[in-house]
PDB file of N, CA and C in Angstrom:
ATOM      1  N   UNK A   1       7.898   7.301   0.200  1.00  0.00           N
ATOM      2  CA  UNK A   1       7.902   6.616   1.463  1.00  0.00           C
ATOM      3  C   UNK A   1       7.719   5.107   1.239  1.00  0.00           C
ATOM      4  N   UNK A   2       6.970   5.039   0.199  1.00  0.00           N
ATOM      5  CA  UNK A   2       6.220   3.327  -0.360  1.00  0.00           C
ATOM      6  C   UNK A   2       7.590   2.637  -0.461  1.00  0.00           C
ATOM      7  N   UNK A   3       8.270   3.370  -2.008  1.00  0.00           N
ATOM      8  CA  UNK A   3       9.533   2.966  -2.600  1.00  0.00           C
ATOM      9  C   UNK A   3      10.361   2.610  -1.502  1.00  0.00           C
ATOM     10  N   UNK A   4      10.838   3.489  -0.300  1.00  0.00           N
ATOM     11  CA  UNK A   4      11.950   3.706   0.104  1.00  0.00           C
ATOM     12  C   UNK A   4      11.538   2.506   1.083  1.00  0.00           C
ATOM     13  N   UNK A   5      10.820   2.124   1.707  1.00  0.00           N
ATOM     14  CA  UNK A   5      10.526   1.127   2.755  1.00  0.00           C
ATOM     15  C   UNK A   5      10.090   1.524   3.767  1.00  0.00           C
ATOM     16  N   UNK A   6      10.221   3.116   3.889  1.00  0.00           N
ATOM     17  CA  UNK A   6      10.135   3.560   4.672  1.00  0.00           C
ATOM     18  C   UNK A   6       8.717   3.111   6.416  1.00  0.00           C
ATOM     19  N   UNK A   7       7.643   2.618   5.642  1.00  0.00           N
ATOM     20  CA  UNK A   7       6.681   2.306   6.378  1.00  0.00           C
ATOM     21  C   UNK A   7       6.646   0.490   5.744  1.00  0.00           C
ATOM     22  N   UNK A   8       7.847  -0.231   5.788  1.00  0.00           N
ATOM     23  CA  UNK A   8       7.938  -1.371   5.750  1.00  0.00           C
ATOM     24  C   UNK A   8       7.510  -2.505   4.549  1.00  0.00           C
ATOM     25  N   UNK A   9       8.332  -3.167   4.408  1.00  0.00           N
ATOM     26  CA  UNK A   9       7.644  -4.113   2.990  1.00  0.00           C
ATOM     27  C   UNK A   9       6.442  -4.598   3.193  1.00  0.00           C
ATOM     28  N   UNK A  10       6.190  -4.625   1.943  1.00  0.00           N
ATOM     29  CA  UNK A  10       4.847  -5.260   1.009  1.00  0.00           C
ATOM     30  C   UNK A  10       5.575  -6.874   1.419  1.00  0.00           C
ATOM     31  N   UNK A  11       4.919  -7.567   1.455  1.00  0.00           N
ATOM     32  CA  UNK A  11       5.131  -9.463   1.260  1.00  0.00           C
ATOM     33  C   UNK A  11       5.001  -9.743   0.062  1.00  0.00           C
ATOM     34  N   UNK A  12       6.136 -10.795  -0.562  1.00  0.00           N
ATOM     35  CA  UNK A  12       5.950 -10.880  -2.028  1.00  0.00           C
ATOM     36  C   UNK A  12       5.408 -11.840  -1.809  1.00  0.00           C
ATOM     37  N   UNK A  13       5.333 -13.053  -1.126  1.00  0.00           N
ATOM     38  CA  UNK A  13       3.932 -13.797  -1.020  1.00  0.00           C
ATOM     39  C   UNK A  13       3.239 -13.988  -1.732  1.00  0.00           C
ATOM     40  N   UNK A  14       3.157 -15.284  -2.324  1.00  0.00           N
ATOM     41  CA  UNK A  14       1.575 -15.092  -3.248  1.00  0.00           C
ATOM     42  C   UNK A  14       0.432 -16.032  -2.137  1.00  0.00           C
ATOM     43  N   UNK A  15      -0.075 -14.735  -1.690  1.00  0.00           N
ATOM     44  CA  UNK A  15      -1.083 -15.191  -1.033  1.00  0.00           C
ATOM     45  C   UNK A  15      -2.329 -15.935  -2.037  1.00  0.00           C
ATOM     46  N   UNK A  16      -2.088 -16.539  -3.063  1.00  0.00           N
ATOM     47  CA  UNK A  16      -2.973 -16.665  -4.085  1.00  0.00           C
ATOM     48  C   UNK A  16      -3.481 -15.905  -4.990  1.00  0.00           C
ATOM     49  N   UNK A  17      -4.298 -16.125  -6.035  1.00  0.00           N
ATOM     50  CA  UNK A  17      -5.223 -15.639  -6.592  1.00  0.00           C
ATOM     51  C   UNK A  17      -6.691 -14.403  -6.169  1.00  0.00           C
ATOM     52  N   UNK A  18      -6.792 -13.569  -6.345  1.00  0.00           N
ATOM     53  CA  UNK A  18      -8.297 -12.878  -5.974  1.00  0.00           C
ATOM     54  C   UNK A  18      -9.030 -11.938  -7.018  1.00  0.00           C
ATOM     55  N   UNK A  19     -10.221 -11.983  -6.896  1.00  0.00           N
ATOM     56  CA  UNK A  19     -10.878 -11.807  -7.564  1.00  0.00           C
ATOM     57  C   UNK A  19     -10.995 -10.227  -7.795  1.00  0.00           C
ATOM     58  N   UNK A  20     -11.633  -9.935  -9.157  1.00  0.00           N
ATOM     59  CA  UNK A  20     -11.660  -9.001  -9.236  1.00  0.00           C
ATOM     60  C   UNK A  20     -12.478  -7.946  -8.912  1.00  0.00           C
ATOM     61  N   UNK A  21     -11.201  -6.778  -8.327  1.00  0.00           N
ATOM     62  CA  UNK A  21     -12.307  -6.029  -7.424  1.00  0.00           C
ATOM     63  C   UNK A  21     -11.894  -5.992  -6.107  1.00  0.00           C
ATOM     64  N   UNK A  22     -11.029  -7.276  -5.750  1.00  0.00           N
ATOM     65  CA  UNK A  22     -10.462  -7.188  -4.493  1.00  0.00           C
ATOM     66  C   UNK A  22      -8.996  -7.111  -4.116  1.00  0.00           C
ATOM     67  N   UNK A  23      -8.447  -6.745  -2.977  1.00  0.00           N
ATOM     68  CA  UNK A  23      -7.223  -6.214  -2.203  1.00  0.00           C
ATOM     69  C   UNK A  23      -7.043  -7.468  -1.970  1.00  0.00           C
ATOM     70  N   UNK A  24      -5.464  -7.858  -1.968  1.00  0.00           N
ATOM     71  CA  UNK A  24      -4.749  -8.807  -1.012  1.00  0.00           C
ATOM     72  C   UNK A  24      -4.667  -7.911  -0.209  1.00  0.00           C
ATOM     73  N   UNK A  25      -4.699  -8.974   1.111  1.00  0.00           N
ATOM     74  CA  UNK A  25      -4.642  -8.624   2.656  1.00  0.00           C
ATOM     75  C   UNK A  25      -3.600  -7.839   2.715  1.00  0.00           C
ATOM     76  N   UNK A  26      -2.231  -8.229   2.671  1.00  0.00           N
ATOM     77  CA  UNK A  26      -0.863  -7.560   2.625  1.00  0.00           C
ATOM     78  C   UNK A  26      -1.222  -6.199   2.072  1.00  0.00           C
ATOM     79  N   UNK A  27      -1.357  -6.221   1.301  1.00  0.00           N
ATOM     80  CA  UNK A  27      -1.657  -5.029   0.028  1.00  0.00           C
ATOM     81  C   UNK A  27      -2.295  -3.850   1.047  1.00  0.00           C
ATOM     82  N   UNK A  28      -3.669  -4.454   1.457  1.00  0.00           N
ATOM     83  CA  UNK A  28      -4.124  -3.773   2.517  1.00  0.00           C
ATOM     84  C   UNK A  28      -3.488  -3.180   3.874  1.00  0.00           C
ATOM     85  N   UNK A  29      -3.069  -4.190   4.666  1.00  0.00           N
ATOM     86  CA  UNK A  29      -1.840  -4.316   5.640  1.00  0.00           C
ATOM     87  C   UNK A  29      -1.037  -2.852   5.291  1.00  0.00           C
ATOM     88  N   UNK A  30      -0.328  -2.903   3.799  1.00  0.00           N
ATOM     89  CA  UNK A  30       0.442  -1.787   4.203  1.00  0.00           C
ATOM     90  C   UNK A  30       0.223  -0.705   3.385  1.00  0.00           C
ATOM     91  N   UNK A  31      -1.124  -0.596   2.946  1.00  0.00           N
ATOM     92  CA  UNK A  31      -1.697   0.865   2.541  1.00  0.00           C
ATOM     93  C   UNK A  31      -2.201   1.533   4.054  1.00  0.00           C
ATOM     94  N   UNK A  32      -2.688   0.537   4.832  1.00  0.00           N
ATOM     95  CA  UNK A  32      -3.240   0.985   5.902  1.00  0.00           C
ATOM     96  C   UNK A  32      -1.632   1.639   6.669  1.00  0.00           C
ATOM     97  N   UNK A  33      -0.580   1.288   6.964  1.00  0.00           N
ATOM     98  CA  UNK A  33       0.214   1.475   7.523  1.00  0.00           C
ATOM     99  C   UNK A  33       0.928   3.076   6.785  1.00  0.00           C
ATOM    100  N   UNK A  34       0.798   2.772   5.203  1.00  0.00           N
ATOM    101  CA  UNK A  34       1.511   4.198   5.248  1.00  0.00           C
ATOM    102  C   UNK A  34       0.450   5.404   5.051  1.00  0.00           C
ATOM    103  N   UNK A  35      -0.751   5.098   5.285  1.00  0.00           N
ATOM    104  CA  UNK A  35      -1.832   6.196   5.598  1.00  0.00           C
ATOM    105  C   UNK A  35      -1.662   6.518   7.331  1.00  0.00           C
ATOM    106  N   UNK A  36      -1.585   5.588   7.992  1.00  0.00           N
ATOM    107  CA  UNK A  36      -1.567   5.830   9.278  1.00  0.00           C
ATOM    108  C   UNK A  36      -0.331   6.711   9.384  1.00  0.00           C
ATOM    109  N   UNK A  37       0.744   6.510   8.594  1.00  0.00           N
ATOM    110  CA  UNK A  37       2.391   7.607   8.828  1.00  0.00           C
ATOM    111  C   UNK A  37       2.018   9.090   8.058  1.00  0.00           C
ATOM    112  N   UNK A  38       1.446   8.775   7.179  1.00  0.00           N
ATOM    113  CA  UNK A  38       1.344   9.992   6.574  1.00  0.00           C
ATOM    114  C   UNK A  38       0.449  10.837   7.330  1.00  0.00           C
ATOM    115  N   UNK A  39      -0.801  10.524   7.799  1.00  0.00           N
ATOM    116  CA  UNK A  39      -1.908  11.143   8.895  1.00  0.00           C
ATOM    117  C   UNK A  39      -1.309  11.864  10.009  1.00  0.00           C
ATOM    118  N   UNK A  40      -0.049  10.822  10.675  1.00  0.00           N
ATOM    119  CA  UNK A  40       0.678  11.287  11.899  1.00  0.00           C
ATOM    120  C   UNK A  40       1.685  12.366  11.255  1.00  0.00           C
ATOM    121  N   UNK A  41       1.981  12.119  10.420  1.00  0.00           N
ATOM    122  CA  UNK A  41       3.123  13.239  10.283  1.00  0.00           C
ATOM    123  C   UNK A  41       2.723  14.449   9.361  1.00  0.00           C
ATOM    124  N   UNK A  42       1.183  14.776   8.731  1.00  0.00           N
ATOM    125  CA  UNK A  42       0.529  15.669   8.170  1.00  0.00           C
ATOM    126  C   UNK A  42      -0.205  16.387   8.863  1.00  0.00           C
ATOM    127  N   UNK A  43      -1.537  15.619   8.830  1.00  0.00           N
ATOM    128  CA  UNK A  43      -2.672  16.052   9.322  1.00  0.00           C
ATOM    129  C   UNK A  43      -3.459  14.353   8.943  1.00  0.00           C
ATOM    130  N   UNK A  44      -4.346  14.512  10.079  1.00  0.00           N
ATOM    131  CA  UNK A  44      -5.733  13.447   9.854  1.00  0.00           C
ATOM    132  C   UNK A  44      -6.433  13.417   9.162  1.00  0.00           C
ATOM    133  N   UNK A  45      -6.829  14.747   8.093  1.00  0.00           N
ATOM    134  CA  UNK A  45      -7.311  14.949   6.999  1.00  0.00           C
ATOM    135  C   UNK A  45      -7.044  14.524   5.598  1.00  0.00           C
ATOM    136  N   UNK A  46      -5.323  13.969   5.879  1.00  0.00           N
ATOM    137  CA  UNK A  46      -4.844  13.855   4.500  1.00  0.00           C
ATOM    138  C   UNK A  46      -5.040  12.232   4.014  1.00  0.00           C
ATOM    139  N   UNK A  47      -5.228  11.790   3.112  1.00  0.00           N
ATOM    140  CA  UNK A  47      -5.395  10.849   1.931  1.00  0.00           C
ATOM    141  C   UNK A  47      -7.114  10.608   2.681  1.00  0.00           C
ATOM    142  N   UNK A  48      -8.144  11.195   1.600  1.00  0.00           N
ATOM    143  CA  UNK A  48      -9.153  11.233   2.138  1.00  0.00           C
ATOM    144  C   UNK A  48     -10.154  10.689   1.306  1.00  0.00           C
ATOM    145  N   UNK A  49      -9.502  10.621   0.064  1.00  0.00           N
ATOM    146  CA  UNK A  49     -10.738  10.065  -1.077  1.00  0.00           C
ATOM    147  C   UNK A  49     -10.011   8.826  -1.624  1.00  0.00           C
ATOM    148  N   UNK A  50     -11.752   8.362  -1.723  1.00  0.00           N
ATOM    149  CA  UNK A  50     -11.220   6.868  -2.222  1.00  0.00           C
ATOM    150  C   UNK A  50     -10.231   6.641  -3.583  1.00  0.00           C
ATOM    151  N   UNK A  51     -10.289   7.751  -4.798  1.00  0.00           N
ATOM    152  CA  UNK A  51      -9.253   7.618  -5.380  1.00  0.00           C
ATOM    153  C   UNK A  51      -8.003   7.811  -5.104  1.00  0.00           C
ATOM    154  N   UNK A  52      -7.521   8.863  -4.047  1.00  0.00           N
ATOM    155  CA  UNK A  52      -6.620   8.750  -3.565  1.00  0.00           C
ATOM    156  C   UNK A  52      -5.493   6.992  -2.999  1.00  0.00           C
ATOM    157  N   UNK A  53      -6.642   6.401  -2.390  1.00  0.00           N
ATOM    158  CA  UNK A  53      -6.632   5.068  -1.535  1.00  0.00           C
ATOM    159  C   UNK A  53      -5.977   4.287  -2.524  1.00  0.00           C
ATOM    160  N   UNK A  54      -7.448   4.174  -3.748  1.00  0.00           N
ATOM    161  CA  UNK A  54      -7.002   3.348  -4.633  1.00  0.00           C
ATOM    162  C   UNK A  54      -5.834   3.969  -5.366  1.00  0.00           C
ATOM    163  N   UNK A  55      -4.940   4.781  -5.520  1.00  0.00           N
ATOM    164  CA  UNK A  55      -3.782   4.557  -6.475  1.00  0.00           C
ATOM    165  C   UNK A  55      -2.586   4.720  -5.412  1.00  0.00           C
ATOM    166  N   UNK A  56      -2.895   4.287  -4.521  1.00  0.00           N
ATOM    167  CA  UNK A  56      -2.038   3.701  -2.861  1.00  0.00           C
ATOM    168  C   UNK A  56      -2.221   2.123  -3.509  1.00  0.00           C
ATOM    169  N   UNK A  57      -3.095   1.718  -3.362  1.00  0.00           N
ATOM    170  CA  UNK A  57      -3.171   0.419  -3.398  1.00  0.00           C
ATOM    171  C   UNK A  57      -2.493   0.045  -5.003  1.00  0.00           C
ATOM    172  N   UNK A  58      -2.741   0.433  -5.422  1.00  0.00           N
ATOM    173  CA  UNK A  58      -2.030   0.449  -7.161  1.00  0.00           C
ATOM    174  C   UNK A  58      -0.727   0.367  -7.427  1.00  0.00           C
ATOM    175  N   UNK A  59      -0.123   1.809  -6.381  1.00  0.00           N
ATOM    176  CA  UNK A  59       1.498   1.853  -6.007  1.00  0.00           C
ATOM    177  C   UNK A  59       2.054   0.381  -5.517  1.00  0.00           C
ATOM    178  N   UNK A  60       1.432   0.099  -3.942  1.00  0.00           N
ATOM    179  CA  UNK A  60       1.781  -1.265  -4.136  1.00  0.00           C
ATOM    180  C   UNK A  60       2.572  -2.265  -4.528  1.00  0.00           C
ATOM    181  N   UNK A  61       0.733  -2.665  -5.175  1.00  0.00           N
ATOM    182  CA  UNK A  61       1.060  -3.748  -6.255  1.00  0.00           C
ATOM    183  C   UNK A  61       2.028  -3.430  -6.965  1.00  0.00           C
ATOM    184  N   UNK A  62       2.018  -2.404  -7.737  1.00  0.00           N
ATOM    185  CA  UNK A  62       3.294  -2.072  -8.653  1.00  0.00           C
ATOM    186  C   UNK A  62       4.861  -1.933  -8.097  1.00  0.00           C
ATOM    187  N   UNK A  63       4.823  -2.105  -6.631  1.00  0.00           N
ATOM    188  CA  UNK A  63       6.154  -2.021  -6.089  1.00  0.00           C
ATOM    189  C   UNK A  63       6.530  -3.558  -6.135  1.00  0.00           C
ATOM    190  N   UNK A  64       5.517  -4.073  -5.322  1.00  0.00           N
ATOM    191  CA  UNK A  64       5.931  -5.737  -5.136  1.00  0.00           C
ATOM    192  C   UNK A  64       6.055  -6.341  -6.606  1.00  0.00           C
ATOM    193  N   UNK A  65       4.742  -6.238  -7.827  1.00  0.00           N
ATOM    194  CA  UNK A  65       5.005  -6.741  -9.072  1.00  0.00           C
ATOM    195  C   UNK A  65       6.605  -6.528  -9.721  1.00  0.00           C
ATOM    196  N   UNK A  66       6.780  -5.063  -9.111  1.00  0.00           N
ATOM    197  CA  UNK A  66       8.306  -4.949  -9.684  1.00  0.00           C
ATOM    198  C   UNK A  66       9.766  -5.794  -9.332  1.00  0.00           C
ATOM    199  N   UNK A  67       9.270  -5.964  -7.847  1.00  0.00           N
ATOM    200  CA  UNK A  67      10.065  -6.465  -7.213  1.00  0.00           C
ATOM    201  C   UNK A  67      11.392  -5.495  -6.219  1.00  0.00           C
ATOM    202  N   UNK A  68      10.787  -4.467  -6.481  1.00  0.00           N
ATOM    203  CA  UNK A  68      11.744  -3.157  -5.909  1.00  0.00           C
ATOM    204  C   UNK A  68      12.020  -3.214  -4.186  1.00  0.00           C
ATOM    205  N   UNK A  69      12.837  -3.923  -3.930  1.00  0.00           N
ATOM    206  CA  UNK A  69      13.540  -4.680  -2.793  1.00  0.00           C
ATOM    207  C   UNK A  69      15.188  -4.167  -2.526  1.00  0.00           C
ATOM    208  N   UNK A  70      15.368  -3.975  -1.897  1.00  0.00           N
ATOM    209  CA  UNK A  70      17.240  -3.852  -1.406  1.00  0.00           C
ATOM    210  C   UNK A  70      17.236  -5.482  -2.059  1.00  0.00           C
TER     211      UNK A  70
END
């Protein structure tokens, strides 16, 4: 869903530098967005642990670092 765009681009943006330990906003922005699609179209139960979250947030980065864009 990440890959495909499906729940909308990441900003390649360099919102700057951050420290370690922390989320760019964006980053955040659209982990929150494809948890909110996945919840609606699963169950409210689903992506529930924080490791889960974090390798959402991991995907990401690793989409935008890639640059994986139409």
């Amino acid at each position: 869903m990440l890959k495909l765009g499906l729940c909308g681009w990441a900003s390649a943006s360099n919102t700057g530098p951050v420290d370690e330990g922390q989320v760019r906003r964006d980053t955040l922005e659209q982990v929150e967005r494809a948890i909110g699609i996945v919840r609606r179209r699963r169950s409210l139960k689903a992506i529930e642990t924080y490791e889960q979250v974090k390798f959402i947030v991991g995907y990401v980065d690793f989409l935008r670092h890639r640059g994986n864009r139409p």
